[in-house]
C-alpha atoms as a PDB file:
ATOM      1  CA  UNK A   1     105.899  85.815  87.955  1.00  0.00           C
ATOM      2  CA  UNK A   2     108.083  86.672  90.275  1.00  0.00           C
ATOM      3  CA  UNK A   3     107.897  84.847  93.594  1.00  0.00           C
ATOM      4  CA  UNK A   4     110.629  86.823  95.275  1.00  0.00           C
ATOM      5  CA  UNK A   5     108.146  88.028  98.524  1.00  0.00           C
ATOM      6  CA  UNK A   6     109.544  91.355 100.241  1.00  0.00           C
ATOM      7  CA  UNK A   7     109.048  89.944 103.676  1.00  0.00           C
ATOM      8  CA  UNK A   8     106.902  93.259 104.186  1.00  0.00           C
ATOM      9  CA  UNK A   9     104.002  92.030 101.863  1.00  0.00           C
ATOM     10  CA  UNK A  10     104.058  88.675 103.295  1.00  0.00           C
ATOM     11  CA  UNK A  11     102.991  90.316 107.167  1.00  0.00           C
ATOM     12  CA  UNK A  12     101.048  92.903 105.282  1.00  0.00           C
ATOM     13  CA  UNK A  13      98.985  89.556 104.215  1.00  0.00           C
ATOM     14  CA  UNK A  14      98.490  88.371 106.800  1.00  0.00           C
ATOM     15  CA  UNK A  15      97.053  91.026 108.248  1.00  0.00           C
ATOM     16  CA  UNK A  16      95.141  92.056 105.780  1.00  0.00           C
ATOM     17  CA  UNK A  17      93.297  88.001 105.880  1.00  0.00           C
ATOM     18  CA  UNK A  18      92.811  88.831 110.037  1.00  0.00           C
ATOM     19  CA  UNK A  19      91.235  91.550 109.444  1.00  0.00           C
ATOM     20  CA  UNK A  20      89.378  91.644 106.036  1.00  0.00           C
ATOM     21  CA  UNK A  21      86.856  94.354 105.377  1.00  0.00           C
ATOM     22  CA  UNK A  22      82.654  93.867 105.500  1.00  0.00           C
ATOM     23  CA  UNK A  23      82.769  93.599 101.938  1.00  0.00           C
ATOM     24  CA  UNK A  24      85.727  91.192 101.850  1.00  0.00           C
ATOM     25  CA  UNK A  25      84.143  89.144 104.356  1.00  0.00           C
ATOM     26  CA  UNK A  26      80.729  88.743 102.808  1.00  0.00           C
ATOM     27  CA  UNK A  27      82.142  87.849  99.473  1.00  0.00           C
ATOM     28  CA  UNK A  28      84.782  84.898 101.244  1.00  0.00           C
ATOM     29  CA  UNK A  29      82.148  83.129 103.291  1.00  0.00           C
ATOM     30  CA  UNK A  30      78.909  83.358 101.438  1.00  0.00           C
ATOM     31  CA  UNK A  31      80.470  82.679  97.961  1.00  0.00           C
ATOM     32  CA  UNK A  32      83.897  81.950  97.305  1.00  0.00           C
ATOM     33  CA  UNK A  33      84.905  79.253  99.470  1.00  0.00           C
ATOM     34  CA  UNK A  34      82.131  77.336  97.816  1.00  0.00           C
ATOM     35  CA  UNK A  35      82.335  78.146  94.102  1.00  0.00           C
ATOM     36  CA  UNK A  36      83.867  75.801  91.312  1.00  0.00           C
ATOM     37  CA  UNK A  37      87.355  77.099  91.455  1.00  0.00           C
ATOM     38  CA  UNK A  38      89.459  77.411  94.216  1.00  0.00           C
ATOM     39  CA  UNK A  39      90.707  80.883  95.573  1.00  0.00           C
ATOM     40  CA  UNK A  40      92.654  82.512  98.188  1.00  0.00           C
ATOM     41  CA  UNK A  41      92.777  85.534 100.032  1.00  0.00           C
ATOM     42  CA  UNK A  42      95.473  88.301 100.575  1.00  0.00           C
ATOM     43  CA  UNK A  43      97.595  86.296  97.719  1.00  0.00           C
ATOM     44  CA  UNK A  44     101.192  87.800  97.545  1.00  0.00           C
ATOM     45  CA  UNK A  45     101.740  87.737  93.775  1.00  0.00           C
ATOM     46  CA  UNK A  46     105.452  89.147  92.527  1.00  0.00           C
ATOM     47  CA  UNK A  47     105.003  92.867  94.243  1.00  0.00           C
ATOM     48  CA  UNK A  48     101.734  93.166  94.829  1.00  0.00           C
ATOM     49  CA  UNK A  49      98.861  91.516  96.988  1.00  0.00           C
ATOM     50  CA  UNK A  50      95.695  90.743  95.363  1.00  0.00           C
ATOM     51  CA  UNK A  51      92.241  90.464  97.555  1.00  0.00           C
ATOM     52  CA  UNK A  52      90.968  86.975  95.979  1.00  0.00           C
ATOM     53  CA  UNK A  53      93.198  84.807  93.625  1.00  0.00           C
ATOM     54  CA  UNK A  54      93.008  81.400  91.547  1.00  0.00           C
ATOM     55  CA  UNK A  55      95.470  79.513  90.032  1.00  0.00           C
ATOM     56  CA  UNK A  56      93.221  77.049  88.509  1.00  0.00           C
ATOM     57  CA  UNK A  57      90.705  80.152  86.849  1.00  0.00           C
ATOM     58  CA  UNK A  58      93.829  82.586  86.356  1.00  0.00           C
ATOM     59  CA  UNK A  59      91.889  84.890  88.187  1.00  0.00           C
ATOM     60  CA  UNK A  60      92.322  87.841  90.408  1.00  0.00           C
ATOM     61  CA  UNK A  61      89.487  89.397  91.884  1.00  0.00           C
ATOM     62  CA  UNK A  62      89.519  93.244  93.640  1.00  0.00           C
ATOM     63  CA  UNK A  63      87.187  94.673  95.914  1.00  0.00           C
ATOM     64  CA  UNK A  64      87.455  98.548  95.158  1.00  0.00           C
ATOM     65  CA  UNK A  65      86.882 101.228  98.323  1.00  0.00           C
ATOM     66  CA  UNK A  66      86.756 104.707  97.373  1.00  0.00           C
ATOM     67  CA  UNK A  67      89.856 105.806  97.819  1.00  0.00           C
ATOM     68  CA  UNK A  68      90.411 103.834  94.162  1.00  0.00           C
ATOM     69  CA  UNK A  69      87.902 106.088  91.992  1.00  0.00           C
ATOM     70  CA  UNK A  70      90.611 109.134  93.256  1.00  0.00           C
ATOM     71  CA  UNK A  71      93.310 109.735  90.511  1.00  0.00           C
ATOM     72  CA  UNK A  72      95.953 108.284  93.062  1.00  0.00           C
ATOM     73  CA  UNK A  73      93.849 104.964  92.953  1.00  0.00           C
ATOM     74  CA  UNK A  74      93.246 104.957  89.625  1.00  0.00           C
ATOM     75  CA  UNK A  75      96.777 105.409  88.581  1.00  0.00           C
ATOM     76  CA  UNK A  76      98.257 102.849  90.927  1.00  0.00           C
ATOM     77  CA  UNK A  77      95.797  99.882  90.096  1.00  0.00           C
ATOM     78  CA  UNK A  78      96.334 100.882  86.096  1.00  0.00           C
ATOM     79  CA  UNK A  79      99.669 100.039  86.989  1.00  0.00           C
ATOM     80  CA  UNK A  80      99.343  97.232  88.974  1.00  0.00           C
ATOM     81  CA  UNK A  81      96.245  95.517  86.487  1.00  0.00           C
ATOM     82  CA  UNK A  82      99.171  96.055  83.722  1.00  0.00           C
ATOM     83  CA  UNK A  83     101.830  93.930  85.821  1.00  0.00           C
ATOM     84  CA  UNK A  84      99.606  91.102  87.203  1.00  0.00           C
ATOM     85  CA  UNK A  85      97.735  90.607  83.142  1.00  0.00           C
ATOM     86  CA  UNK A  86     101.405  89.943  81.819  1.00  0.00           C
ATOM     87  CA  UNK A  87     101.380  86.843  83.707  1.00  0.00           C
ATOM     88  CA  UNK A  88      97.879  86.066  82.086  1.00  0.00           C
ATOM     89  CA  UNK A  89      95.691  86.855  84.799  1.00  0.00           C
ATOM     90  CA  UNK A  90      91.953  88.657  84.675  1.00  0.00           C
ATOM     91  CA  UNK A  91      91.437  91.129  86.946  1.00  0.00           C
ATOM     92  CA  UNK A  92      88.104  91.847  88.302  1.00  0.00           C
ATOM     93  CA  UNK A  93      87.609  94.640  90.161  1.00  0.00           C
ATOM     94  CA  UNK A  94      84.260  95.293  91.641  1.00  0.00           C
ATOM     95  CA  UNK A  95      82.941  98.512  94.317  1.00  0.00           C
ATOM     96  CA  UNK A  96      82.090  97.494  97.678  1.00  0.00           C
ATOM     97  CA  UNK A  97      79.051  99.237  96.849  1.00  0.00           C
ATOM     98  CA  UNK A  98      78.162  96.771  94.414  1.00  0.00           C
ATOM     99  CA  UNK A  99      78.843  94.123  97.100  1.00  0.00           C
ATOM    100  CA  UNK A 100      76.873  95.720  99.732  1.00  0.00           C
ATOM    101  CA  UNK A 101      73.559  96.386  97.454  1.00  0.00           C
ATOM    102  CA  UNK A 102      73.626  93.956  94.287  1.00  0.00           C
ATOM    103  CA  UNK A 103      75.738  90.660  96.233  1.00  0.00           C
ATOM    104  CA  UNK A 104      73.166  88.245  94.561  1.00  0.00           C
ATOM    105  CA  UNK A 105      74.113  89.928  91.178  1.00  0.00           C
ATOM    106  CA  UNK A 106      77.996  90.177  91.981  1.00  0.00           C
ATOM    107  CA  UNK A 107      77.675  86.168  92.538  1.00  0.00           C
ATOM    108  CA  UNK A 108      76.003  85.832  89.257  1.00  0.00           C
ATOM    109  CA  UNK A 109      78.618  87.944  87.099  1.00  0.00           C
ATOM    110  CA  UNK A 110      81.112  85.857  88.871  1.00  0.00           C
ATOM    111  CA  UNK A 111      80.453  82.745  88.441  1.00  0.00           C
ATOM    112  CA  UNK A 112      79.866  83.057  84.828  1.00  0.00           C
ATOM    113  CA  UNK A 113      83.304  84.650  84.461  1.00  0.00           C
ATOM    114  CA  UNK A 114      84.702  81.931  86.679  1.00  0.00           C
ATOM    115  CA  UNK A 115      83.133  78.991  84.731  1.00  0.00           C
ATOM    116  CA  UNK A 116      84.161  80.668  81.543  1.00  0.00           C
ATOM    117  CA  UNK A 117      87.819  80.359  82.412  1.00  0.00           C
ATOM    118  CA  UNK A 118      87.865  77.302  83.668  1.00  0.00           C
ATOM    119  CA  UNK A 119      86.209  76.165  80.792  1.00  0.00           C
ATOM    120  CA  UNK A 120      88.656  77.843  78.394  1.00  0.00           C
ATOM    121  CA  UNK A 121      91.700  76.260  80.299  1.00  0.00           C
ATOM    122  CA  UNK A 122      90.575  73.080  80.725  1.00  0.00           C
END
């Protein structure tokens, strides 16, 4: 991957961790600072940011507003799923809806995935 950070993405990070959305929030503090593999948040990955990543599950996870169901958003994240999977990443991407109304679910479908790639790299 390429590490070369455009000094732009790594503020844009940073900010983005200061001020993470409701959905972004939840999802940090009442489940992924305490499940089996490790993650971060606002990762800077080659030219892109990604909301929740793991090196040790090879995992990115995306919290999706509306603005990505538009054919802009869908385009752009096409692209961007397409860059970050040559690097042999899974991409989750999940609606803040489904966050805000199913989190006990979302947790669930999570940590299977999570404990499925752990268990397929170990």
């Amino acid at each position: 991957m390429d590490r070369q950070y455009n000094k732009d993405l790594v503020q844009n990070a940073k900010d983005l961790r200061k001020n993470m959305t409701k959905e972004e929030r939840r999802l940090w503090y009442d489940y992924l600072r305490a499940c089996p593999a490790r993650f971060t948040r606002q990762k800077v990955l080659g030219k892109y940011i990604a909301d929740f990543y793991s090196a040790e599950a090879k995992m990115i996870i995306e919290l999706d507003g509306s603005q990505h169901y538009e054919e802009k958003g869908v385009s752009y994240d096409k692209e961007r799923s397409a860059y970050l999977e040559k690097y042999g990443l899974k991409i989750i991407r999940l609606p803040n809806n489904e966050i805000n109304n199913n989190f006990y679910g979302v947790c669930e479908f999570l940590d299977g995935e999570i404990r499925r790639s752990l268990s397929r790299l170990r």
